[in-house]
PDB file of N, CA and C in Angstrom:
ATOM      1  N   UNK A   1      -3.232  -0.925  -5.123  1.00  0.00           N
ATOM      2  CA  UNK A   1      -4.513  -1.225  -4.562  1.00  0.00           C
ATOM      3  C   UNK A   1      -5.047   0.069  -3.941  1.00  0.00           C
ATOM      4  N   UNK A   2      -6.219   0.402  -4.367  1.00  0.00           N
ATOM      5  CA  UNK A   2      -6.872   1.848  -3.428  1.00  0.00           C
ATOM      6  C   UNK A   2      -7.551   1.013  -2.605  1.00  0.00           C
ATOM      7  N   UNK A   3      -7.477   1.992  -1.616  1.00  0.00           N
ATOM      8  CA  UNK A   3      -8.996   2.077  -0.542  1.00  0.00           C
ATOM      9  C   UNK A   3      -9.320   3.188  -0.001  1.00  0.00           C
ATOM     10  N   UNK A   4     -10.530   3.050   0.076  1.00  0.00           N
ATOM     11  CA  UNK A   4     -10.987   4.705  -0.122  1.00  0.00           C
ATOM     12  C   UNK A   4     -11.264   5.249   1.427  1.00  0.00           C
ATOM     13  N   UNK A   5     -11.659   6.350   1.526  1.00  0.00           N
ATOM     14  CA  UNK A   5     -11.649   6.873   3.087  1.00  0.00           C
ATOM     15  C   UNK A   5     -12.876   5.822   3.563  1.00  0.00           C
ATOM     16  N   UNK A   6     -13.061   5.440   4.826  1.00  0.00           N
ATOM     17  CA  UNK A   6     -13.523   5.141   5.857  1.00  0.00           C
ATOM     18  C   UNK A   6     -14.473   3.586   5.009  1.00  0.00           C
ATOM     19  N   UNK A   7     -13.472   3.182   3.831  1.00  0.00           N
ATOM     20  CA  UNK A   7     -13.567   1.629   3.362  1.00  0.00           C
ATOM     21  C   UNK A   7     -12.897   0.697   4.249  1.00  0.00           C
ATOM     22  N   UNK A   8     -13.706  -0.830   3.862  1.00  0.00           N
ATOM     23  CA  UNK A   8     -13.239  -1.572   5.026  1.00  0.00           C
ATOM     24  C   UNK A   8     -11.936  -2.813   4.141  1.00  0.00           C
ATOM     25  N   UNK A   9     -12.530  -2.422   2.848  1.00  0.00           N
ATOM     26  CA  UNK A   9     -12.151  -3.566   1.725  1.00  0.00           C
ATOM     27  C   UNK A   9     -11.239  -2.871   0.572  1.00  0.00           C
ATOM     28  N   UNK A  10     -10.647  -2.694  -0.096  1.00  0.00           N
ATOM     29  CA  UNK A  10      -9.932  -2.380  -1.303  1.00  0.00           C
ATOM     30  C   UNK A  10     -11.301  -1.725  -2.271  1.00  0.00           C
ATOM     31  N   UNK A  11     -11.020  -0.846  -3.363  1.00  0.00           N
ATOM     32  CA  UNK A  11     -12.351  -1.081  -4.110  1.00  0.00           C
ATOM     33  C   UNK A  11     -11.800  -0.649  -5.186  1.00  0.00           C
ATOM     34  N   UNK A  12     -10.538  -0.777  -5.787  1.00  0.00           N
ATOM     35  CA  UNK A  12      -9.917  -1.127  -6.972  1.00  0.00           C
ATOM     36  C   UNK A  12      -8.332  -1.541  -7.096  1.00  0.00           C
ATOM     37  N   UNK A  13      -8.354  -2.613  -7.981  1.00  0.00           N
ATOM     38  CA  UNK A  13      -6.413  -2.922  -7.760  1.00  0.00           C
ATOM     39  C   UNK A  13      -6.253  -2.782  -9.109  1.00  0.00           C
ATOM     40  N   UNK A  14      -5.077  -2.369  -9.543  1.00  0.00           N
ATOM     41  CA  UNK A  14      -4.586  -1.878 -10.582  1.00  0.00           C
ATOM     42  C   UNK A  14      -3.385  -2.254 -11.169  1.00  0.00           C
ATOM     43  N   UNK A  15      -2.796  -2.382 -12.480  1.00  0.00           N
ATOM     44  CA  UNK A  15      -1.645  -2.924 -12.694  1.00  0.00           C
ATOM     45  C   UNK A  15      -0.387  -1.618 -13.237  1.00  0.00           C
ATOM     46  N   UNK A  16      -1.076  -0.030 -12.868  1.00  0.00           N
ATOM     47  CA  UNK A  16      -0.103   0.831 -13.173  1.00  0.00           C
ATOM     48  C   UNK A  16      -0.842   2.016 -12.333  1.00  0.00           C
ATOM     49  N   UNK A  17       0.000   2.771 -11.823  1.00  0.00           N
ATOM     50  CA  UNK A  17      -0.406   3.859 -11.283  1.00  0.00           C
ATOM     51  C   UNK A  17      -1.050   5.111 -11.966  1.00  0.00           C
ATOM     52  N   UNK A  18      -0.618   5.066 -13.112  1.00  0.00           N
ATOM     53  CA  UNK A  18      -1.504   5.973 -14.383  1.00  0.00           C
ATOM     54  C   UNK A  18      -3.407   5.602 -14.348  1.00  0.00           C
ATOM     55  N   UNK A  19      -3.237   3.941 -14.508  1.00  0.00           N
ATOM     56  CA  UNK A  19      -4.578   3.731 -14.345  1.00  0.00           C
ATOM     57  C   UNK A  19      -5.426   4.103 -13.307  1.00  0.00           C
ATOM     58  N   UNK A  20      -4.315   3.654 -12.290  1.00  0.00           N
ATOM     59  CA  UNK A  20      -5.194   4.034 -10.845  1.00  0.00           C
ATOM     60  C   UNK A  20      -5.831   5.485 -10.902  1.00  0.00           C
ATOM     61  N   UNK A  21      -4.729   6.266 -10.880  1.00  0.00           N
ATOM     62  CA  UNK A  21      -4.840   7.932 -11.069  1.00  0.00           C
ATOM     63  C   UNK A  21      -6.230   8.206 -11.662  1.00  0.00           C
ATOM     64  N   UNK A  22      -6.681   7.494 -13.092  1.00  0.00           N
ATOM     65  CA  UNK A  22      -7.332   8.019 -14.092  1.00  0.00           C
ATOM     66  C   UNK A  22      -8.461   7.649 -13.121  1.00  0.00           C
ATOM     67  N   UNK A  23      -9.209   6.881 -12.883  1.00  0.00           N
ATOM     68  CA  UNK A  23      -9.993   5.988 -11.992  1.00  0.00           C
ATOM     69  C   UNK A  23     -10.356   6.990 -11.018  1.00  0.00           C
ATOM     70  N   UNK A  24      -9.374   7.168  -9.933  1.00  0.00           N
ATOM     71  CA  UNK A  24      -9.604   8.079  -8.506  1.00  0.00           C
ATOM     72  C   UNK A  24     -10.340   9.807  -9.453  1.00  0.00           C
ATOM     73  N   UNK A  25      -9.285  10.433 -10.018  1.00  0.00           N
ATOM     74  CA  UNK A  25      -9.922  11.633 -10.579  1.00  0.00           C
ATOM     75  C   UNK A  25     -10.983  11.334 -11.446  1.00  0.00           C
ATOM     76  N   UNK A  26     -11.441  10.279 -11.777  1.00  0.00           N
ATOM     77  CA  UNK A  26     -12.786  10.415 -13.138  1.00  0.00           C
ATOM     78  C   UNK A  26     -13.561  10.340 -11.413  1.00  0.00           C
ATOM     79  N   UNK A  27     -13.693   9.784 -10.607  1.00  0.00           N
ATOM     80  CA  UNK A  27     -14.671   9.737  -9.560  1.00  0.00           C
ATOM     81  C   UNK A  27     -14.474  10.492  -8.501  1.00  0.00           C
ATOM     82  N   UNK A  28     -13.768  11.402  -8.684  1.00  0.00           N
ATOM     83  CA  UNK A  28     -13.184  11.936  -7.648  1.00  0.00           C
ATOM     84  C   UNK A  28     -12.917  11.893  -5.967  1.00  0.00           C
ATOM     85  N   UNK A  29     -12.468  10.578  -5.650  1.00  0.00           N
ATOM     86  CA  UNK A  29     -12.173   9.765  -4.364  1.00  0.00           C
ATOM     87  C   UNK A  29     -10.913  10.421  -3.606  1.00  0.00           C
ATOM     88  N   UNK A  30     -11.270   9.911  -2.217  1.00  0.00           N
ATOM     89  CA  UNK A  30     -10.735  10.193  -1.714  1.00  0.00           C
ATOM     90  C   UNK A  30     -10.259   8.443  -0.920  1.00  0.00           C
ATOM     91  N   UNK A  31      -8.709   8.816  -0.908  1.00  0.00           N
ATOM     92  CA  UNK A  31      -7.910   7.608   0.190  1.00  0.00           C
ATOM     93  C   UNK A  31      -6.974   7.344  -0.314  1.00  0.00           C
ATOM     94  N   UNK A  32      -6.495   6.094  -0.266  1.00  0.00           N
ATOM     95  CA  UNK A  32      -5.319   5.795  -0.254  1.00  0.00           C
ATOM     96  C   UNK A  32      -4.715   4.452  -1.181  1.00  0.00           C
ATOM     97  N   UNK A  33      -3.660   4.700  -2.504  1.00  0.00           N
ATOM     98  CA  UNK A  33      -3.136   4.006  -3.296  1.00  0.00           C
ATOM     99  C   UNK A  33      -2.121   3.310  -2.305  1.00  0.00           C
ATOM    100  N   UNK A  34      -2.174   2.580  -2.522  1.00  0.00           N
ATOM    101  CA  UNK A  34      -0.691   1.547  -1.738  1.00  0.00           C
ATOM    102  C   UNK A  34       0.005   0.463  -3.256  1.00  0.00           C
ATOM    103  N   UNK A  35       1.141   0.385  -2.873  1.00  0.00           N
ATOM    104  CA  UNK A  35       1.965  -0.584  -3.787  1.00  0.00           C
ATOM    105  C   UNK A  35       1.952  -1.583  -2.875  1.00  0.00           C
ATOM    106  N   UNK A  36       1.974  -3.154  -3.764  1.00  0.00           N
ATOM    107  CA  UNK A  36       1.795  -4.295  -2.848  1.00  0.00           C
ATOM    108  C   UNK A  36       2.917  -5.363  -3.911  1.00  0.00           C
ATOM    109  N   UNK A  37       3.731  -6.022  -3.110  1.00  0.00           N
ATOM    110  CA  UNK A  37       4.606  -7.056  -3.903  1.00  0.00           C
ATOM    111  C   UNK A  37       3.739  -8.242  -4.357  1.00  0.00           C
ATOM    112  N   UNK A  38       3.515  -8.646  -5.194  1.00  0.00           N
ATOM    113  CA  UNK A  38       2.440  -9.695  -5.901  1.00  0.00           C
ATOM    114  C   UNK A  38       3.430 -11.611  -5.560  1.00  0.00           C
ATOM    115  N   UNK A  39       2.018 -12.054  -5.230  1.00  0.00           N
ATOM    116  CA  UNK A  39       2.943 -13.503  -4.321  1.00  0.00           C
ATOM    117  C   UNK A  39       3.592 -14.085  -3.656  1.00  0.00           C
ATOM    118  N   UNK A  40       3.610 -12.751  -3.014  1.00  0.00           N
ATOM    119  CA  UNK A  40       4.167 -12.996  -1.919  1.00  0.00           C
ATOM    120  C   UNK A  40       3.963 -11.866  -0.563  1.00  0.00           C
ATOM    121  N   UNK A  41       3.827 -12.279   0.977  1.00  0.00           N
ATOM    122  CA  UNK A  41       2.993 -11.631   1.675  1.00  0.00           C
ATOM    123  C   UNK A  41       3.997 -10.225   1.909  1.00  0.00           C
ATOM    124  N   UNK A  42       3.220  -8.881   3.017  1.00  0.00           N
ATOM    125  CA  UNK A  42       4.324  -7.988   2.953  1.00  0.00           C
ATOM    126  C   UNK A  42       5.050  -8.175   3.874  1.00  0.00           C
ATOM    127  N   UNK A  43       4.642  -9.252   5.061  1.00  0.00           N
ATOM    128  CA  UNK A  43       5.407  -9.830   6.014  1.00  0.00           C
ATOM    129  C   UNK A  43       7.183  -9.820   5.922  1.00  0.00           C
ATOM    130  N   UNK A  44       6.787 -11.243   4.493  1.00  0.00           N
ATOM    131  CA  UNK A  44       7.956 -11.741   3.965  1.00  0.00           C
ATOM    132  C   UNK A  44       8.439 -11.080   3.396  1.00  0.00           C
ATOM    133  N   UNK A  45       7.904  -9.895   2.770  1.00  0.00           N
ATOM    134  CA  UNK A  45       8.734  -9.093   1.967  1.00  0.00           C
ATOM    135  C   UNK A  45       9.397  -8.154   2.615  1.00  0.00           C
ATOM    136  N   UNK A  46       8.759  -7.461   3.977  1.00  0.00           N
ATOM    137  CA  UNK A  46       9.844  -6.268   4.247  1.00  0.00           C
ATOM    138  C   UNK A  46      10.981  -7.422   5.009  1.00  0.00           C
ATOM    139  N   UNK A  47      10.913  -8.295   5.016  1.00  0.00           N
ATOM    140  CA  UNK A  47      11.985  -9.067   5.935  1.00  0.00           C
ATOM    141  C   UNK A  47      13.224  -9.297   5.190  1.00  0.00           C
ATOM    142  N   UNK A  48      12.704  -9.792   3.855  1.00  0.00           N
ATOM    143  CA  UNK A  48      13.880  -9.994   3.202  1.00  0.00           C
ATOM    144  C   UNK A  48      14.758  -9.019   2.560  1.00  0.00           C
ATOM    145  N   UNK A  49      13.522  -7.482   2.429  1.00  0.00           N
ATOM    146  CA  UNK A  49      13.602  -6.262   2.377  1.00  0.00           C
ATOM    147  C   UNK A  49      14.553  -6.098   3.564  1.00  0.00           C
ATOM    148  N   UNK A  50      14.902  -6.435   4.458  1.00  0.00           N
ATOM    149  CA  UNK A  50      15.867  -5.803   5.811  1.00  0.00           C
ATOM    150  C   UNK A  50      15.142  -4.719   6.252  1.00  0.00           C
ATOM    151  N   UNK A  51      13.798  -4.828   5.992  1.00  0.00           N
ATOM    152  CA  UNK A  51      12.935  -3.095   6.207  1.00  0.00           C
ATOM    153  C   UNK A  51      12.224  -3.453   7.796  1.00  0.00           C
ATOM    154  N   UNK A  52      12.454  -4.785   8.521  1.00  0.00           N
ATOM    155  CA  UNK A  52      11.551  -5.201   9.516  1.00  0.00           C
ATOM    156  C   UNK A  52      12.166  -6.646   9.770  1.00  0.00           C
ATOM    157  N   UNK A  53      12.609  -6.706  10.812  1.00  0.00           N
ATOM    158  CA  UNK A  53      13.101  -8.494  11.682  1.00  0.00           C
ATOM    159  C   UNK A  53      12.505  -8.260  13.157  1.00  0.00           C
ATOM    160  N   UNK A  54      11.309  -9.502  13.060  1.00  0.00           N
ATOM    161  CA  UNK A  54      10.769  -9.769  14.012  1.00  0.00           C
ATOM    162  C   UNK A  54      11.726 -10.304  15.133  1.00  0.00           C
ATOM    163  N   UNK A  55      11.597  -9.570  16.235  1.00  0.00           N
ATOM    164  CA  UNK A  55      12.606  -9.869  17.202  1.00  0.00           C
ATOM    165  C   UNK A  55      12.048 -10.340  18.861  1.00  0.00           C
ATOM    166  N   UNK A  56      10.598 -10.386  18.564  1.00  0.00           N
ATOM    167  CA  UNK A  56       9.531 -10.448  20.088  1.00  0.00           C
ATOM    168  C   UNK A  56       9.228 -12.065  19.001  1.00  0.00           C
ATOM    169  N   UNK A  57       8.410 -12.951  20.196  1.00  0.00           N
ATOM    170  CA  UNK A  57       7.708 -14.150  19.345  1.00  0.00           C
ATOM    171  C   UNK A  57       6.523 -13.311  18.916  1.00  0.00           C
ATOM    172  N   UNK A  58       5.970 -12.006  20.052  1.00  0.00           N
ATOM    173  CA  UNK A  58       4.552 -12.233  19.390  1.00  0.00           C
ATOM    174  C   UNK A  58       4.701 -11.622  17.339  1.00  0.00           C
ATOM    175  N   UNK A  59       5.803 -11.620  17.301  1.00  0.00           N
ATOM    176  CA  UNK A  59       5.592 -11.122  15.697  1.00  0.00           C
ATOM    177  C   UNK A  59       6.016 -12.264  14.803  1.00  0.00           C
ATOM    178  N   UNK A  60       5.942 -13.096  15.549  1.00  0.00           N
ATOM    179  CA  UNK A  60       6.026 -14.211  14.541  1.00  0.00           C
ATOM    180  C   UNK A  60       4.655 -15.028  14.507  1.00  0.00           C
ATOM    181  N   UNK A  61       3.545 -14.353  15.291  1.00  0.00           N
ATOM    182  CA  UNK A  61       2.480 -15.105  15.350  1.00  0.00           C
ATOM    183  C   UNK A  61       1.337 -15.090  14.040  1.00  0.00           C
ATOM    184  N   UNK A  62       0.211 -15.872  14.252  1.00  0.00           N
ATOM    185  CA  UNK A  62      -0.768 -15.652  12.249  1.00  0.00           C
ATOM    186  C   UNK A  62      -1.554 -14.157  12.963  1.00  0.00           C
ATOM    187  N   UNK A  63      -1.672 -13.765  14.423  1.00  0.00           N
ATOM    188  CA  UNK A  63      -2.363 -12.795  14.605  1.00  0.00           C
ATOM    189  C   UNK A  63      -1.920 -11.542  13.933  1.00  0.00           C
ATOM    190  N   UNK A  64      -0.277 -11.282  14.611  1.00  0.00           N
ATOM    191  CA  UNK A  64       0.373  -9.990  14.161  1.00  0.00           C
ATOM    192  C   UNK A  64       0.758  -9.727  12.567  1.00  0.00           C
ATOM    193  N   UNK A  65       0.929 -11.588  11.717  1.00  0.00           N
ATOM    194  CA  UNK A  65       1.307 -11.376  10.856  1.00  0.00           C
ATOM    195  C   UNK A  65       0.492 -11.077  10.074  1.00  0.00           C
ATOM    196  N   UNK A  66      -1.186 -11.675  10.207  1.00  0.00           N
ATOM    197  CA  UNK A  66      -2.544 -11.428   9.246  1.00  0.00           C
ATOM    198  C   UNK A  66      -2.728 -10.022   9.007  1.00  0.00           C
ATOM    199  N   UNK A  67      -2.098  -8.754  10.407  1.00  0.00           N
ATOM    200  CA  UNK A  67      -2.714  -7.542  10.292  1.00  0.00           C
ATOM    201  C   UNK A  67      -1.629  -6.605  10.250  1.00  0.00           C
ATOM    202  N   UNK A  68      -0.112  -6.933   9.636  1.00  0.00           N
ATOM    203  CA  UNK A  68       1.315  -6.517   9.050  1.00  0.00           C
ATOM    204  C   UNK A  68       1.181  -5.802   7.917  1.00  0.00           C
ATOM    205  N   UNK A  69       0.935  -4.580   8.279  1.00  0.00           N
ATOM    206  CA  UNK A  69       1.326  -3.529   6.777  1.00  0.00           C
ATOM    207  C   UNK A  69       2.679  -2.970   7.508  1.00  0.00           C
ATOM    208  N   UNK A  70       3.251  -2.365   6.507  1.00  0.00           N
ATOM    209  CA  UNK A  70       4.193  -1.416   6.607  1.00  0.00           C
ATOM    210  C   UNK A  70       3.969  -0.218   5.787  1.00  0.00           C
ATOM    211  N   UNK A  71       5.268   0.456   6.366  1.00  0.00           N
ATOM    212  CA  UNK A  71       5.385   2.267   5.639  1.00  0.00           C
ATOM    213  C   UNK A  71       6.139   2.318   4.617  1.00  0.00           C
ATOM    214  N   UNK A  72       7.039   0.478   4.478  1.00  0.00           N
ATOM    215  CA  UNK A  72       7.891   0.534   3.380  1.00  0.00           C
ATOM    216  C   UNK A  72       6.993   0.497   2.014  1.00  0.00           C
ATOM    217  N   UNK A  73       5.628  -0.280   1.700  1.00  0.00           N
ATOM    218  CA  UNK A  73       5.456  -0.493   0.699  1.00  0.00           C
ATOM    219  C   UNK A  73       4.752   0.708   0.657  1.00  0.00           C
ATOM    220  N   UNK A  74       5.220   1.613  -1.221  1.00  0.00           N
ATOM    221  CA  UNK A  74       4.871   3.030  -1.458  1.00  0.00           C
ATOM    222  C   UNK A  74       3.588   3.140  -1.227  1.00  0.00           C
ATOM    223  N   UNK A  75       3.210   4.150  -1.037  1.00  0.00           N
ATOM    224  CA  UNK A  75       1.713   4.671  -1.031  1.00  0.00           C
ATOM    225  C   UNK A  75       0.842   6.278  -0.531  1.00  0.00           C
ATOM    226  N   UNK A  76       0.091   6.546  -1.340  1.00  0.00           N
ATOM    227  CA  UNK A  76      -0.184   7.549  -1.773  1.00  0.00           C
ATOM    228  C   UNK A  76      -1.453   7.901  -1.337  1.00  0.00           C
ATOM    229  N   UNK A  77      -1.654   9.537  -0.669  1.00  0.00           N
ATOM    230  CA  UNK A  77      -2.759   9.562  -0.586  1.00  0.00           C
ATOM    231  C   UNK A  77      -3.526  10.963  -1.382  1.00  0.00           C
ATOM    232  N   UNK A  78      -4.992  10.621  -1.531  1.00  0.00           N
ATOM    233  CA  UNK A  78      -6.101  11.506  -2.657  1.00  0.00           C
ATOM    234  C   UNK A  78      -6.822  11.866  -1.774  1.00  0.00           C
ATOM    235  N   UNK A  79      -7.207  13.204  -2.396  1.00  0.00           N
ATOM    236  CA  UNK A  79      -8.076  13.963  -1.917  1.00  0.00           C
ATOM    237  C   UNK A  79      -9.573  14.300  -2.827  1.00  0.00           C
ATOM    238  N   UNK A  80     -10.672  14.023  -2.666  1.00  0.00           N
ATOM    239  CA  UNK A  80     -11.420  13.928  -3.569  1.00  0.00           C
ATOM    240  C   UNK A  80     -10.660  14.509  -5.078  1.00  0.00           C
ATOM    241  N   UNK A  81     -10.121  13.335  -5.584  1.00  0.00           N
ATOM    242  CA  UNK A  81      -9.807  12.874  -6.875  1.00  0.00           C
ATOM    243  C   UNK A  81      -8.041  13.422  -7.362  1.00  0.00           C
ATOM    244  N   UNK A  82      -7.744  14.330  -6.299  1.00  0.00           N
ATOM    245  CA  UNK A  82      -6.246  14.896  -6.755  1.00  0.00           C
ATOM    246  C   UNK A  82      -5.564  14.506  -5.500  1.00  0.00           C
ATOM    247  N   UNK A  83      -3.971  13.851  -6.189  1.00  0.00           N
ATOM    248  CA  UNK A  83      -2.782  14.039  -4.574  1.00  0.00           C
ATOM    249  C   UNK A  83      -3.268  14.936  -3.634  1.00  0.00           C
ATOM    250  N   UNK A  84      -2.617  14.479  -2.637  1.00  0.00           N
ATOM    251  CA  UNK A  84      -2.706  15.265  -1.714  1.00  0.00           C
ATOM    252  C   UNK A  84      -1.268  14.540  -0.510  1.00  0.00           C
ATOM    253  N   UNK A  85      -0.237  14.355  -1.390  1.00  0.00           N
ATOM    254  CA  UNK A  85       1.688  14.001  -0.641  1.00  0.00           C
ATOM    255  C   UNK A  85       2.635  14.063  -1.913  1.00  0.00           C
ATOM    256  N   UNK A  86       3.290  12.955  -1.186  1.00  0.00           N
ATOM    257  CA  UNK A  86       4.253  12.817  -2.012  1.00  0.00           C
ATOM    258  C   UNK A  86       4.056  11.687  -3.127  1.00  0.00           C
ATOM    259  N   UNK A  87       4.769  11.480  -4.197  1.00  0.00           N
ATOM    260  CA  UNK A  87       4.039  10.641  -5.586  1.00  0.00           C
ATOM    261  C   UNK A  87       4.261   9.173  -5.119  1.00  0.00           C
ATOM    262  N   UNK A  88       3.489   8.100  -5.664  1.00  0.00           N
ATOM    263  CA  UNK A  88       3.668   6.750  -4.977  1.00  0.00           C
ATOM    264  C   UNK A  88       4.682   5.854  -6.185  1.00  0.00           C
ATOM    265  N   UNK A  89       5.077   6.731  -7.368  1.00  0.00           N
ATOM    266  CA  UNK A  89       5.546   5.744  -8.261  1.00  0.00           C
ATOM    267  C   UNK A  89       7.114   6.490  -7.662  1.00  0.00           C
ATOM    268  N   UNK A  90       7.411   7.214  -7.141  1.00  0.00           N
ATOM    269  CA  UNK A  90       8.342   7.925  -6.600  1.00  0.00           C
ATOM    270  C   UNK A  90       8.775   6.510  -5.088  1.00  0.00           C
ATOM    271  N   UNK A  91       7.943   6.578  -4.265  1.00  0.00           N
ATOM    272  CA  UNK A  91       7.887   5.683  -3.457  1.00  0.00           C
ATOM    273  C   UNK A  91       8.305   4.283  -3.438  1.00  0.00           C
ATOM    274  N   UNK A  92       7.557   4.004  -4.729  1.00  0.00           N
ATOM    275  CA  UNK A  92       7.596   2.384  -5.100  1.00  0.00           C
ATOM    276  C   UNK A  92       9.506   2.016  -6.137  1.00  0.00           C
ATOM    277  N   UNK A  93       9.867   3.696  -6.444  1.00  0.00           N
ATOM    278  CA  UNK A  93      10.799   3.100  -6.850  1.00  0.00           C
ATOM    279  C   UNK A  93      12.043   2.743  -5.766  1.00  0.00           C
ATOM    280  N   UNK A  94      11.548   3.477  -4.063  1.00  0.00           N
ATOM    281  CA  UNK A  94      12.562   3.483  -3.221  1.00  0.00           C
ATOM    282  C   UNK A  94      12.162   2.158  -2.668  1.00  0.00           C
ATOM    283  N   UNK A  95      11.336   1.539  -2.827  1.00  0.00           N
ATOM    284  CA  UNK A  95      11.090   0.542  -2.182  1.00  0.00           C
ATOM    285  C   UNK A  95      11.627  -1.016  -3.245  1.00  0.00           C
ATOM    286  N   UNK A  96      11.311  -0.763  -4.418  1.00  0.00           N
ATOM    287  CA  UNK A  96      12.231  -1.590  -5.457  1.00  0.00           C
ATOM    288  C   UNK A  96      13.719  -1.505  -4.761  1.00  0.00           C
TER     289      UNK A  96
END
């Protein structure tokens, strides 16, 4: 999923990082690719991931959980249209 600098919403999701790539450099954008586990939230996923155990109540609440990203799921950031870190299919395989 990209979102681009100072977006409030996603503004393309993708089913391979090649595509994404082609996309960001034909328009040359700037922000940020993220990998996302499909059907399930990232809540539940870094948990079962062992990447995050809510240990306060307030993280078991719909507030903390509605606005729960993590650093585990890969992601990548562009600089009008080229990297600008480390690779996200690199990322996504440490997070597999």
């Amino acid at each position: 999923m990209f979102n681009g600098s100072g977006g409030q919403f996603p503004s393309g999701v993708f089913s391979t990082v090649e595509q994404a790539e082609r996309w960001i450099a034909t328009h040359r954008l700037s922000g940020m690719l993220t990998w996302y586990p499909l059907d399930v939230g990232v809540y539940e996923w870094t948990i079962e991931k062992k990447c995050f155990i809510p240990r306060k109540d307030y993280q078991k609440t719909p507030d903390f959980i509605q606005t729960f990203s993590s650093a585990h799921t890969g992601h990548y950031h562009y600089e009008n249209g080229g990297p600008a870190g480390a690779g996200l299919a690199d990322q996504q395989q440490a997070a597999d």
